[in-house]
PDB file of N, CA and C in Angstrom:
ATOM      1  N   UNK A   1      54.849  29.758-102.143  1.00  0.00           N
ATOM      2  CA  UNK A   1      55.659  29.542-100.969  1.00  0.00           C
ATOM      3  C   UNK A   1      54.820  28.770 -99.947  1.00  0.00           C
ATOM      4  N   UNK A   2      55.317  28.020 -99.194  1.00  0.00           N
ATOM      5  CA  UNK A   2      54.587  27.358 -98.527  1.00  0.00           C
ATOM      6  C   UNK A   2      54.307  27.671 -97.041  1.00  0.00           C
ATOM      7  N   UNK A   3      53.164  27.221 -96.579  1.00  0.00           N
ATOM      8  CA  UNK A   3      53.172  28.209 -95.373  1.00  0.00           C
ATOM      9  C   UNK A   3      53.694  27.420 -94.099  1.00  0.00           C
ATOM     10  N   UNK A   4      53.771  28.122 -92.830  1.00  0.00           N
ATOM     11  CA  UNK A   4      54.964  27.329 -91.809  1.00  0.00           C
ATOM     12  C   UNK A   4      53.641  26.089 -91.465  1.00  0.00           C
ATOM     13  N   UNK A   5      52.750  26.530 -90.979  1.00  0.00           N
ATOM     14  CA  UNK A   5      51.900  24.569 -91.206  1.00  0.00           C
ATOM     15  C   UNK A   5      51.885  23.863 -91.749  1.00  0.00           C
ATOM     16  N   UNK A   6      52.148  23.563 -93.112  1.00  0.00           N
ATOM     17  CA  UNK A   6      52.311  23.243 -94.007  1.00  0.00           C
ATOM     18  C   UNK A   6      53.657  22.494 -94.497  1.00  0.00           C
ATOM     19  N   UNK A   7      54.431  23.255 -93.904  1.00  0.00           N
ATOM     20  CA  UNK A   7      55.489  23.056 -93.822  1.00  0.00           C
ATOM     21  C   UNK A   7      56.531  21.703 -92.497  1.00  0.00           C
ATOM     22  N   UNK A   8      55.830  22.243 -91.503  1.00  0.00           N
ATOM     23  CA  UNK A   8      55.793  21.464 -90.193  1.00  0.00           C
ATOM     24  C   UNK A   8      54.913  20.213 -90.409  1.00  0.00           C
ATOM     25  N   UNK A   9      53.801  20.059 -91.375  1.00  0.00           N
ATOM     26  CA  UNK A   9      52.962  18.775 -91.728  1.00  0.00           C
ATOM     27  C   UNK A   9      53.972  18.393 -92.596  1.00  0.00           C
ATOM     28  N   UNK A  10      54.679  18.253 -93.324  1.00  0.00           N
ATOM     29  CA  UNK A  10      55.939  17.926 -94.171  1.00  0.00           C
ATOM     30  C   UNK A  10      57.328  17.263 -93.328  1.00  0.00           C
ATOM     31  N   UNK A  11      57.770  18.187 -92.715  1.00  0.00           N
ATOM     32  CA  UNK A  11      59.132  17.617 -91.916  1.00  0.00           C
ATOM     33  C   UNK A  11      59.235  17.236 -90.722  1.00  0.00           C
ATOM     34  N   UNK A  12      57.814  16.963 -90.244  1.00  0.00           N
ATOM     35  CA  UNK A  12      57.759  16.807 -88.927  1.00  0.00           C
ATOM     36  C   UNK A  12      57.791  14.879 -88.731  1.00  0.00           C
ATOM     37  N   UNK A  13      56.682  14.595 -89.299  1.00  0.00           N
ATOM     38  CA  UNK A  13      56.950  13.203 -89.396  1.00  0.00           C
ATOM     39  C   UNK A  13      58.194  12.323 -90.037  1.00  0.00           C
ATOM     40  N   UNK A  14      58.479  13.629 -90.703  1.00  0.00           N
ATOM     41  CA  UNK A  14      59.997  12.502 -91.457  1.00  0.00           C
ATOM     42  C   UNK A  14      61.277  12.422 -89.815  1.00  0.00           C
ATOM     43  N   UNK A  15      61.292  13.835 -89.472  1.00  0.00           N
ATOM     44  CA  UNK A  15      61.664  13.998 -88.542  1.00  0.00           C
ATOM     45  C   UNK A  15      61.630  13.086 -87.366  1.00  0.00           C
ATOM     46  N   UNK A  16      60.597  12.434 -87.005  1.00  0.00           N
ATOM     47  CA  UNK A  16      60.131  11.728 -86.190  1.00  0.00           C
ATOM     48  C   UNK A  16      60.751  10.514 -86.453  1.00  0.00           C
ATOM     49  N   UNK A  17      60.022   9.864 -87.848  1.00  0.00           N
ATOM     50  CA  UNK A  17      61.136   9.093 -88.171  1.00  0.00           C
ATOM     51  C   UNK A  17      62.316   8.561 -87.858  1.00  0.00           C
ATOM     52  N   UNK A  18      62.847   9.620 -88.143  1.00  0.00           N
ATOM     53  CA  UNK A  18      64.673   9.843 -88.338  1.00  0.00           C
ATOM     54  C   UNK A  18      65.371   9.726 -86.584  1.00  0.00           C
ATOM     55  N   UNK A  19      64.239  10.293 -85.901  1.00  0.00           N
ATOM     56  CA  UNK A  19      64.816  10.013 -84.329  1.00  0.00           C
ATOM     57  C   UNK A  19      64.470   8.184 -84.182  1.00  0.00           C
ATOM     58  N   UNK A  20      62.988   7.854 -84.347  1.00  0.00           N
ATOM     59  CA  UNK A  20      63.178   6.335 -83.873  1.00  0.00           C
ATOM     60  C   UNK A  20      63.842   5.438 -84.767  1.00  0.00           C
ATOM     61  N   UNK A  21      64.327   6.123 -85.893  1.00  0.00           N
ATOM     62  CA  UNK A  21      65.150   5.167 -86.343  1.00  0.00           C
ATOM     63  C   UNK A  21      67.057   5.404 -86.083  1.00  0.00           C
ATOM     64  N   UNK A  22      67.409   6.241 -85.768  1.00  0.00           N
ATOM     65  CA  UNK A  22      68.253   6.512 -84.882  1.00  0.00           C
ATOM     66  C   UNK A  22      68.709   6.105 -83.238  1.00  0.00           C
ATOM     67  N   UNK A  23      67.576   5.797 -82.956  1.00  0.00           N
ATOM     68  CA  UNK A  23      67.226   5.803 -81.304  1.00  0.00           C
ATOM     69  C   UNK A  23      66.522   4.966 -81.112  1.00  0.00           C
ATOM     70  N   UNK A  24      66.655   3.450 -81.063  1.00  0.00           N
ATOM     71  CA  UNK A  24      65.326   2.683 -81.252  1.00  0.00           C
ATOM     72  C   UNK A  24      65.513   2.267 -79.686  1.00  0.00           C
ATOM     73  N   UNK A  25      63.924   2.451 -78.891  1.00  0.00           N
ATOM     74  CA  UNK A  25      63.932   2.166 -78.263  1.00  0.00           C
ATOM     75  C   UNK A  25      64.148   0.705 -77.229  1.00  0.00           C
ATOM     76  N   UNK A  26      64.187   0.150 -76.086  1.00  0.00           N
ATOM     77  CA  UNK A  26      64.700  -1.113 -75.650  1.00  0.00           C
ATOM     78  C   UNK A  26      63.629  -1.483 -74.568  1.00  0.00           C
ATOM     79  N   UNK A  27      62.124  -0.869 -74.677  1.00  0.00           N
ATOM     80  CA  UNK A  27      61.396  -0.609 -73.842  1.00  0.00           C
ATOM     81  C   UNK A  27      60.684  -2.200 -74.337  1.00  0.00           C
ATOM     82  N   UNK A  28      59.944  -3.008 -73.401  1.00  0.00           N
ATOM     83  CA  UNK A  28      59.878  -4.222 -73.294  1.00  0.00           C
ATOM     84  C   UNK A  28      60.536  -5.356 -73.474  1.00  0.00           C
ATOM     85  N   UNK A  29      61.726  -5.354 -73.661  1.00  0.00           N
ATOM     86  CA  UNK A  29      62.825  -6.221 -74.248  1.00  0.00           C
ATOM     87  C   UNK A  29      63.599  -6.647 -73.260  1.00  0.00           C
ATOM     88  N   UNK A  30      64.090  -7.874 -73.572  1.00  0.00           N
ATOM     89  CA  UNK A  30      65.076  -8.253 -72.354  1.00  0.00           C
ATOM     90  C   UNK A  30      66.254  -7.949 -72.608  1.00  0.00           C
ATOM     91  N   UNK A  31      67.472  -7.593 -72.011  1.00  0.00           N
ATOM     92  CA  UNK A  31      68.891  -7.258 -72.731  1.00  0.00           C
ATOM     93  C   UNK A  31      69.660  -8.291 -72.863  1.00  0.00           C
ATOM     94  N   UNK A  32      70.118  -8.594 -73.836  1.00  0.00           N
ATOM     95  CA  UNK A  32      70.756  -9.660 -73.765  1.00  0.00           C
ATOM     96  C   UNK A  32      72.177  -9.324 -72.961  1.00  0.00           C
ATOM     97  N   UNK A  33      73.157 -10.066 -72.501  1.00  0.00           N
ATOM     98  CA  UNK A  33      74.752  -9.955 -72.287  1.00  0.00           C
ATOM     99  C   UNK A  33      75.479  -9.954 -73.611  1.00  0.00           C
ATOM    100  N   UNK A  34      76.131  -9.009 -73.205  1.00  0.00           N
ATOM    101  CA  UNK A  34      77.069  -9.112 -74.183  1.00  0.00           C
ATOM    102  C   UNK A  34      78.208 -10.092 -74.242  1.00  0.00           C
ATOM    103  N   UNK A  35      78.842 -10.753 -75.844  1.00  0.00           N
ATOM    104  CA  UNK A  35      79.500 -11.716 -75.270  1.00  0.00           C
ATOM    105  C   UNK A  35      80.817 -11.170 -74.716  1.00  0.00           C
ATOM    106  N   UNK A  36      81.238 -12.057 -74.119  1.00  0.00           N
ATOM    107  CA  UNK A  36      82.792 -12.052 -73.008  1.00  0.00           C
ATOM    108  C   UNK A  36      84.007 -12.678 -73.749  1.00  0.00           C
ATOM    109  N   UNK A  37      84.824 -11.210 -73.647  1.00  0.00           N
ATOM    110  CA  UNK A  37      85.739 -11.269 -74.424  1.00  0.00           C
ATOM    111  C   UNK A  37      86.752 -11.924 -74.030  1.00  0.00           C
ATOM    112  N   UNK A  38      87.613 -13.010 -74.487  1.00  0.00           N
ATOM    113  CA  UNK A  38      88.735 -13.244 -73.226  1.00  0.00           C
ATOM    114  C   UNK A  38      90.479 -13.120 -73.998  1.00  0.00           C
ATOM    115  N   UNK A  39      91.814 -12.172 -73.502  1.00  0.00           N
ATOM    116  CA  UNK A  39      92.007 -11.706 -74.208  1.00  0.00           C
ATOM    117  C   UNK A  39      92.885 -12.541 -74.021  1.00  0.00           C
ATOM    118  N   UNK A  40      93.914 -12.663 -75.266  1.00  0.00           N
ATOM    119  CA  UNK A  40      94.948 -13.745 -75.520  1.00  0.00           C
ATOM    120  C   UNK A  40      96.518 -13.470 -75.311  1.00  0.00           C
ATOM    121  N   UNK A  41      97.119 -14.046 -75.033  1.00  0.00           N
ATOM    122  CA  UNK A  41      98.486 -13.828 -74.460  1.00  0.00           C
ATOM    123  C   UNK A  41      99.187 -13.167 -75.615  1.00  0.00           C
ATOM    124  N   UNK A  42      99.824 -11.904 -75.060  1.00  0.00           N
ATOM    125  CA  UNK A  42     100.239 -11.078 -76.413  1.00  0.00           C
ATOM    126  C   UNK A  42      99.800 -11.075 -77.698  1.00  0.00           C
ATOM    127  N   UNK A  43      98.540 -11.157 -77.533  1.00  0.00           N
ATOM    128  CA  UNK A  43      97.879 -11.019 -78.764  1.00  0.00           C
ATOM    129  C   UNK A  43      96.633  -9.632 -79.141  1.00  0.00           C
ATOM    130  N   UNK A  44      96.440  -8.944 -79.354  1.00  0.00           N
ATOM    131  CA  UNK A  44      95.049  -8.261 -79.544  1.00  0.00           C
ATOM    132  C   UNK A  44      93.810  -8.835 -79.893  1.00  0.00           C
ATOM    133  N   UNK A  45      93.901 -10.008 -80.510  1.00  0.00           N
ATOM    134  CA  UNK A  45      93.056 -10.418 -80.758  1.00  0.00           C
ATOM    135  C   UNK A  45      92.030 -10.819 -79.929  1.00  0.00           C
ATOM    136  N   UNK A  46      90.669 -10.820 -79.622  1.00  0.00           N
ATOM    137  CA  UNK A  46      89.913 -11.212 -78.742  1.00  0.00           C
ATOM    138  C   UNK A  46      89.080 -12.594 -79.415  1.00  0.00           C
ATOM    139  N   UNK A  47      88.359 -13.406 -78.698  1.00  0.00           N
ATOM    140  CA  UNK A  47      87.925 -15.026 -78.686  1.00  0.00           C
ATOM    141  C   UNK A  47      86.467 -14.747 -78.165  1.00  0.00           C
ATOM    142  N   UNK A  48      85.328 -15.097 -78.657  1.00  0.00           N
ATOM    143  CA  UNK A  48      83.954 -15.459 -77.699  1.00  0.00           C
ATOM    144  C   UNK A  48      84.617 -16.186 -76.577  1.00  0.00           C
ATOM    145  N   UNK A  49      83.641 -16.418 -75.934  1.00  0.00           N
ATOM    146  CA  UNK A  49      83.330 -16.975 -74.689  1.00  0.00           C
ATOM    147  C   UNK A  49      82.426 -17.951 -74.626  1.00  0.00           C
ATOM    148  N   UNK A  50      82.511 -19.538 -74.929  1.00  0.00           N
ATOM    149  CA  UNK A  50      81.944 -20.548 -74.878  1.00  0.00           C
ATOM    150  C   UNK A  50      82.125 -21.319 -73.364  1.00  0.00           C
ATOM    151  N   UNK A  51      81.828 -20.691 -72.680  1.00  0.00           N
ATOM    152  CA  UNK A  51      81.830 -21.715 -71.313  1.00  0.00           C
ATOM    153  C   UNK A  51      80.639 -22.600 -71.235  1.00  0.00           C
ATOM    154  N   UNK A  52      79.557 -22.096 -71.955  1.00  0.00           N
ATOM    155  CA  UNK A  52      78.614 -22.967 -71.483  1.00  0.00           C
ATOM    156  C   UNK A  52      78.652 -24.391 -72.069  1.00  0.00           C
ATOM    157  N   UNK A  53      79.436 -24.573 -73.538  1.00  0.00           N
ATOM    158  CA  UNK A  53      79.991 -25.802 -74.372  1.00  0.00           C
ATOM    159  C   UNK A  53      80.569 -26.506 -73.674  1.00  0.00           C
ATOM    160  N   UNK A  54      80.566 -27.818 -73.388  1.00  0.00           N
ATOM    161  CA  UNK A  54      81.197 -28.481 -73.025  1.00  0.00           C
ATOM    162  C   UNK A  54      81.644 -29.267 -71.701  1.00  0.00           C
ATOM    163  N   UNK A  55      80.253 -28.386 -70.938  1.00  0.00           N
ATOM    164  CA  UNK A  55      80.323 -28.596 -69.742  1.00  0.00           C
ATOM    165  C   UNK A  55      79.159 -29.891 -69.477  1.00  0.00           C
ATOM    166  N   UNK A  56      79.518 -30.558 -68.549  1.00  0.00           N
ATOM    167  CA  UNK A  56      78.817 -31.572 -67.619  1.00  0.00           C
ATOM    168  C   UNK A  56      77.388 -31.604 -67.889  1.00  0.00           C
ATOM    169  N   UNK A  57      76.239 -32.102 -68.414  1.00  0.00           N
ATOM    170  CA  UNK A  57      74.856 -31.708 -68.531  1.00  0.00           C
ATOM    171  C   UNK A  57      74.270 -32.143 -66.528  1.00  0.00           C
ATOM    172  N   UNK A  58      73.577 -31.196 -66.659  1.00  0.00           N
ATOM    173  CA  UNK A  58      73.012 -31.942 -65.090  1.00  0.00           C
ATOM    174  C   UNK A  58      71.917 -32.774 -65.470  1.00  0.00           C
ATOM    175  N   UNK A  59      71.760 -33.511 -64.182  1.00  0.00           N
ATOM    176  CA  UNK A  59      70.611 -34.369 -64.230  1.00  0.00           C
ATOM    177  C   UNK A  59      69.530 -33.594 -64.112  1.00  0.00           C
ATOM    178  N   UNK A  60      68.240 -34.252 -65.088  1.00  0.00           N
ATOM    179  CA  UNK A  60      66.653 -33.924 -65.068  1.00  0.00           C
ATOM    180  C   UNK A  60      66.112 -33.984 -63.622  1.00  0.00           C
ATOM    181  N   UNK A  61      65.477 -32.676 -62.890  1.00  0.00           N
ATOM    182  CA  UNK A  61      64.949 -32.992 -61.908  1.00  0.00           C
ATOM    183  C   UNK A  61      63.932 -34.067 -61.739  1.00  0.00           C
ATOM    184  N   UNK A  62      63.759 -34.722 -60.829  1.00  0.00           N
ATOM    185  CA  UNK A  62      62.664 -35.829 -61.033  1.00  0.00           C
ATOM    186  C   UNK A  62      60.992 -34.957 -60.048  1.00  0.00           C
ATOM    187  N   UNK A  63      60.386 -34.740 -61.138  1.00  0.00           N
ATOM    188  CA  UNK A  63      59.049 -34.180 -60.711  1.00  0.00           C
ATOM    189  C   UNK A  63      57.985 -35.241 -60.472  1.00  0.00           C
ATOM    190  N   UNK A  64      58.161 -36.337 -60.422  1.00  0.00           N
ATOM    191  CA  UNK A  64      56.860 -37.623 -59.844  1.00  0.00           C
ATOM    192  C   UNK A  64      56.190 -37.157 -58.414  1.00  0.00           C
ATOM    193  N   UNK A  65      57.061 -36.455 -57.785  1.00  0.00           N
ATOM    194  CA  UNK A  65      56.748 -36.105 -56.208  1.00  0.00           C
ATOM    195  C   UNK A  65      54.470 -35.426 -56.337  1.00  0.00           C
ATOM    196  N   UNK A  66      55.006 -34.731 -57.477  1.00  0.00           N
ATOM    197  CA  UNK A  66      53.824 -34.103 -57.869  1.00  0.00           C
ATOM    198  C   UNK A  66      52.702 -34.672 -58.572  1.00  0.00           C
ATOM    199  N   UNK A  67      51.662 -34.567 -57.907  1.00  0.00           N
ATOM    200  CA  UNK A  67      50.592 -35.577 -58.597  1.00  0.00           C
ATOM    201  C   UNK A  67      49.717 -34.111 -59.492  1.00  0.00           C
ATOM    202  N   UNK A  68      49.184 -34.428 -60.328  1.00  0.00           N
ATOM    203  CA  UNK A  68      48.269 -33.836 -61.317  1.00  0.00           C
ATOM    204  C   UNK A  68      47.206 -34.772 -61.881  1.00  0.00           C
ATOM    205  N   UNK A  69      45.813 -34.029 -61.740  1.00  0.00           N
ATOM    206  CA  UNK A  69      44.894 -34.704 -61.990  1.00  0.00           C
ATOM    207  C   UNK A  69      43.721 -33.250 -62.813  1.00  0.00           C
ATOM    208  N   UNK A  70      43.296 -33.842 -63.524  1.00  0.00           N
ATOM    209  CA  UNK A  70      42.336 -33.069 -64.152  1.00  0.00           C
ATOM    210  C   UNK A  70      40.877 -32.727 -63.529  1.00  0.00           C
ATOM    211  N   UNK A  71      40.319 -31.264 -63.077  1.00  0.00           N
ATOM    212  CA  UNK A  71      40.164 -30.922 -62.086  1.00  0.00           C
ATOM    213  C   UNK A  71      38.665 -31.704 -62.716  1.00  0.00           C
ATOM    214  N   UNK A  72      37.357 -31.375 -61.923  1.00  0.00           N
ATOM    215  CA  UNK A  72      36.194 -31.633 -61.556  1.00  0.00           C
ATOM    216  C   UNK A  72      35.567 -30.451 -62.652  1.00  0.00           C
ATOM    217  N   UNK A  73      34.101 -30.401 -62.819  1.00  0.00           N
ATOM    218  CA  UNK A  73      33.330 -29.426 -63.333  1.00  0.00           C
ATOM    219  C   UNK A  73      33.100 -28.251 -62.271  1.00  0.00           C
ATOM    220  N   UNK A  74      33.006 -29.123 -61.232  1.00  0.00           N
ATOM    221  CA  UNK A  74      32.417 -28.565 -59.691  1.00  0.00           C
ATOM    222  C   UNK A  74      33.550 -27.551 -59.290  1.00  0.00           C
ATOM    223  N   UNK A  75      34.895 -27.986 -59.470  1.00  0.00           N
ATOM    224  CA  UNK A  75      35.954 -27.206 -58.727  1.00  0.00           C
ATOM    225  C   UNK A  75      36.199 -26.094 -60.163  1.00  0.00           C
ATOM    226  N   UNK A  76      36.313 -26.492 -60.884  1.00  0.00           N
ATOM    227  CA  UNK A  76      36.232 -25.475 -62.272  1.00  0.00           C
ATOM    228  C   UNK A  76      35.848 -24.417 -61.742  1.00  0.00           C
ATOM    229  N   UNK A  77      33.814 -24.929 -61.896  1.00  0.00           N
ATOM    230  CA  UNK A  77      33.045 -23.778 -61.634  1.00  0.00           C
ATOM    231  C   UNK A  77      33.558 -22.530 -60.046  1.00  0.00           C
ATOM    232  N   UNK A  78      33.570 -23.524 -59.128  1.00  0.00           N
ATOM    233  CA  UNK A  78      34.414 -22.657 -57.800  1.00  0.00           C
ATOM    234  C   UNK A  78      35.287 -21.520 -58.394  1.00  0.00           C
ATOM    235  N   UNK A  79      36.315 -22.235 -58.634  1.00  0.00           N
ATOM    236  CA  UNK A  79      37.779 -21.160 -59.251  1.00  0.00           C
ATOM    237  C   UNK A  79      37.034 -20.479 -60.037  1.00  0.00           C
ATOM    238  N   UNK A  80      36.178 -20.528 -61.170  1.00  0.00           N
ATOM    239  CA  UNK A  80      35.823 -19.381 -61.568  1.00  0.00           C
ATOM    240  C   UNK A  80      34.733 -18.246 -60.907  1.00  0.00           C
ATOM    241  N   UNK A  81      34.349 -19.071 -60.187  1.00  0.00           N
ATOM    242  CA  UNK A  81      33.864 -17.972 -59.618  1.00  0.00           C
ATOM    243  C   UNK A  81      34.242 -16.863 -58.746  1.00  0.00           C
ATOM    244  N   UNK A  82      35.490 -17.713 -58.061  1.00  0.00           N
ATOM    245  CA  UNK A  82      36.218 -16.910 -57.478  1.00  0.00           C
ATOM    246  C   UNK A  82      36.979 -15.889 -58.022  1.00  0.00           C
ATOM    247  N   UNK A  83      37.779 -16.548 -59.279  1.00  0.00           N
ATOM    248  CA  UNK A  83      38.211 -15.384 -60.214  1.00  0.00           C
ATOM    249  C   UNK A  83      37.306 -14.221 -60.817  1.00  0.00           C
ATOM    250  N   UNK A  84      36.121 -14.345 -60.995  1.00  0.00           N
ATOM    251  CA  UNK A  84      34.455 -13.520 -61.354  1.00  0.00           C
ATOM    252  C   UNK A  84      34.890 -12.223 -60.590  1.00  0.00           C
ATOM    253  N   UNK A  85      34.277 -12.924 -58.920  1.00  0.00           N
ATOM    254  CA  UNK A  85      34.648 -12.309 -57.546  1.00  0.00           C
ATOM    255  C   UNK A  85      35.396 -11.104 -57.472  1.00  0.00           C
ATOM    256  N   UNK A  86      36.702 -11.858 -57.661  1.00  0.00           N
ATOM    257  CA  UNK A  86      38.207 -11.025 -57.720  1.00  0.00           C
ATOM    258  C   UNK A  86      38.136  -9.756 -58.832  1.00  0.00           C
ATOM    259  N   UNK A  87      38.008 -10.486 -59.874  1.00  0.00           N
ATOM    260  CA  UNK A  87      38.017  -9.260 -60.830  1.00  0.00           C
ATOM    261  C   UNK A  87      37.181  -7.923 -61.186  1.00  0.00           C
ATOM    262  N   UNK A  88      35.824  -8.330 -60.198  1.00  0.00           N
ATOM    263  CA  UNK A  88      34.561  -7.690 -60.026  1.00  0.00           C
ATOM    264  C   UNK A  88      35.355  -6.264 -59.050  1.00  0.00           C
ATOM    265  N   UNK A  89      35.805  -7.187 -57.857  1.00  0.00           N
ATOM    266  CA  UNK A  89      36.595  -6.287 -57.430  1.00  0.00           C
ATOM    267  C   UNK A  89      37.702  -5.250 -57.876  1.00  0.00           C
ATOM    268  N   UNK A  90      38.253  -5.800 -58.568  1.00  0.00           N
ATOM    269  CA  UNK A  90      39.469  -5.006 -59.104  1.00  0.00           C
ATOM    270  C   UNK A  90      38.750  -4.228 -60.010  1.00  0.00           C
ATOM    271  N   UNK A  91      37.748  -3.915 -61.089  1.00  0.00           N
ATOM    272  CA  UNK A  91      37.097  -3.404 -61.821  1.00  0.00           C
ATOM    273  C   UNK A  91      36.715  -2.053 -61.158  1.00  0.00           C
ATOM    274  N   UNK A  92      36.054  -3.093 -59.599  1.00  0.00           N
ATOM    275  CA  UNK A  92      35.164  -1.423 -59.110  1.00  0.00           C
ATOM    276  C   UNK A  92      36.084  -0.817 -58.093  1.00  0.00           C
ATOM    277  N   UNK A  93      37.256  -0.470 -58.077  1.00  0.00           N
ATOM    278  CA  UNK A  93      38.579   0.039 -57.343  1.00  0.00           C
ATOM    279  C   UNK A  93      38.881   0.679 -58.475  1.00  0.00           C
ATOM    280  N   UNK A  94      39.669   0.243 -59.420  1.00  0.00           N
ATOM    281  CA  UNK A  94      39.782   1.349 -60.498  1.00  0.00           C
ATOM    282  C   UNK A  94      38.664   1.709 -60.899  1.00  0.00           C
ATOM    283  N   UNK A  95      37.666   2.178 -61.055  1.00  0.00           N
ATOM    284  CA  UNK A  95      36.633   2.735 -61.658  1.00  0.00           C
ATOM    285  C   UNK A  95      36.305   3.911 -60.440  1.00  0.00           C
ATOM    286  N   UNK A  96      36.574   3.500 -59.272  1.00  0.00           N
ATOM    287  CA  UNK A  96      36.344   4.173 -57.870  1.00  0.00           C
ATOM    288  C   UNK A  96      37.364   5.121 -57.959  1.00  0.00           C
ATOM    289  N   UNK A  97      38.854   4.771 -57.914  1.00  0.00           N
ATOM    290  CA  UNK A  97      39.929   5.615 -58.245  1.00  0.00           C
ATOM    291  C   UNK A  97      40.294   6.861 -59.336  1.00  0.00           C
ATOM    292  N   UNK A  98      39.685   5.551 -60.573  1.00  0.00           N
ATOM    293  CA  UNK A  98      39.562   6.859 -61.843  1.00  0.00           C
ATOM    294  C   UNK A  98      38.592   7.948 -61.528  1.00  0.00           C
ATOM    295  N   UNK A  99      37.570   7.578 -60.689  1.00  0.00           N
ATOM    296  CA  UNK A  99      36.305   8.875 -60.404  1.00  0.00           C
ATOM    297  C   UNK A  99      37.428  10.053 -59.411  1.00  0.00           C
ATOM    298  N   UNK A 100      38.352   9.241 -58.643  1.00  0.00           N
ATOM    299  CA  UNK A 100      38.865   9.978 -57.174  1.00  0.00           C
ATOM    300  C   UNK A 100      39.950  10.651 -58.231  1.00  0.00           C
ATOM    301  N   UNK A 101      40.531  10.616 -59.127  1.00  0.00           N
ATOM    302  CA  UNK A 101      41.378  11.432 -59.827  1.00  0.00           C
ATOM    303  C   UNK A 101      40.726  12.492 -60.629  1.00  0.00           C
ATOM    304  N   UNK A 102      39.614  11.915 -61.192  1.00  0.00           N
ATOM    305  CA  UNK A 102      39.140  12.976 -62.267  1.00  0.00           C
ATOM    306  C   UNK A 102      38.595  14.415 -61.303  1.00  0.00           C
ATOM    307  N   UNK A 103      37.821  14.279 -60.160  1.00  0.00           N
ATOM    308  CA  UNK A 103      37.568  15.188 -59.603  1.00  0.00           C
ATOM    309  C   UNK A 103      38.331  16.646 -59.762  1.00  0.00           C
ATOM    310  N   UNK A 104      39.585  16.349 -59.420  1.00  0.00           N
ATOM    311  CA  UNK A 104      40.214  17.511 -59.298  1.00  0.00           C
ATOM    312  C   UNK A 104      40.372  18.575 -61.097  1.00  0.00           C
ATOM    313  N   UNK A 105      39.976  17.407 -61.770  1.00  0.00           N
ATOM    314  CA  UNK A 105      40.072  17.476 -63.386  1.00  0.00           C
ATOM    315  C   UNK A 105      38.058  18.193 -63.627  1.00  0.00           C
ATOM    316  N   UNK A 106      37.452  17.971 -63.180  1.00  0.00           N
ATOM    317  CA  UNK A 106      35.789  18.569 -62.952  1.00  0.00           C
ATOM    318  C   UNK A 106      36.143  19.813 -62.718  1.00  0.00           C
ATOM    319  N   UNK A 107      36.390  19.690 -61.295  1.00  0.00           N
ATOM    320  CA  UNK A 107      36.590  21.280 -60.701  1.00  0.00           C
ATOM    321  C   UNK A 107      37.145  22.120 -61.027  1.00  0.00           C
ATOM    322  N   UNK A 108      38.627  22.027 -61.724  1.00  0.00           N
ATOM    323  CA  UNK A 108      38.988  23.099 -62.760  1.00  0.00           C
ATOM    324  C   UNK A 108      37.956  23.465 -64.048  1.00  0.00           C
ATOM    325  N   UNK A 109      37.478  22.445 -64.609  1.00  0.00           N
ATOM    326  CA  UNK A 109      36.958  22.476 -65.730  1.00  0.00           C
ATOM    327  C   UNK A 109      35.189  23.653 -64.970  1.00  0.00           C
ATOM    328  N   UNK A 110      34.802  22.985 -63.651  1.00  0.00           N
ATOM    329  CA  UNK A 110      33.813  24.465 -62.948  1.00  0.00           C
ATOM    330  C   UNK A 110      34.166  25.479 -63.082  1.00  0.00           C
ATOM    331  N   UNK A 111      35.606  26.108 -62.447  1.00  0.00           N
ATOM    332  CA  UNK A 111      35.715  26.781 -62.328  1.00  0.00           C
ATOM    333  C   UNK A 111      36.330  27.712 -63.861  1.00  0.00           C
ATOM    334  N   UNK A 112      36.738  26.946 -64.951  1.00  0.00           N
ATOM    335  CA  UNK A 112      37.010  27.884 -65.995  1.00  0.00           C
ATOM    336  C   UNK A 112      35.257  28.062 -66.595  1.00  0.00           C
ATOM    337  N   UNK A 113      34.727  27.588 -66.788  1.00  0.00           N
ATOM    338  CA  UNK A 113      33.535  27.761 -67.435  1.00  0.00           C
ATOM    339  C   UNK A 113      32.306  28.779 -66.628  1.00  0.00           C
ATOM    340  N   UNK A 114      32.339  28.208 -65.505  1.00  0.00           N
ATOM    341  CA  UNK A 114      31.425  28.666 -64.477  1.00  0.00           C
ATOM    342  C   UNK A 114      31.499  30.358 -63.720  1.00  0.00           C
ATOM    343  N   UNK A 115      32.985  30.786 -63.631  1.00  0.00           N
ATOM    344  CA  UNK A 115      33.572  31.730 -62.476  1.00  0.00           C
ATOM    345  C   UNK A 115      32.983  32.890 -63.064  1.00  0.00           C
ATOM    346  N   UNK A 116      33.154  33.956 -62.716  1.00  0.00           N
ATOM    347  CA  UNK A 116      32.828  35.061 -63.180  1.00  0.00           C
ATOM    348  C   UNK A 116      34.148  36.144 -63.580  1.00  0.00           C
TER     349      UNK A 116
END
């Protein structure tokens, strides 16, 4: 007979399974629209929705206004350093923060080990 751990290592992952494949999640995804039904004169029948066919193309914005030039070694190096800078910063804020959270996570951990 098999024992209930044993058992739970068996149906648990199928289990698991069976929910995300049931339930699949929509978590990073964009939603698409659904198409638009348009309904027909005494008819049940429903038709897609092609509005975007057939319509007028617009004109290409004209982007010349904008000049682009391929930067310098000199200005490279700048921007990166500035980005260096920046991220140096952002590094030692979370690292500062993660210390300011864990604290309260120490002090329990004192007081179960330590108390009398």
């Amino acid at each position: 007979m098999m024992s209930c751990r044993s058992l739970l290592a068996a149906v648990g992952p199928i289990c698991a399974l069976l929910v995300l494949a049931a339930h699949p999640s929509d978590a990073f995804t964009t939603i698409q629209p659904a198409a638009h039904t348009v309904s027909t004169t005494g008819a049940s029948a429903t038709s897609l929705y092609l509005g975007n066919f057939g319509k007028k193309k617009e004109p290409q914005e004209d982007l010349s206004y904008i000049e682009t030039r391929d930067m310098t070694r000199e200005e490279m190096e700048a921007i990166n350093k500035q980005n260096e800078d920046i991220m140096n910063m952002e590094l030692s804020a979370m690292t500062g923060f993660s210390l300011v959270l864990s604290i309260p996570i120490l002090y329990l951990c004192w007081v179960a080990f330590f108390s009398d």
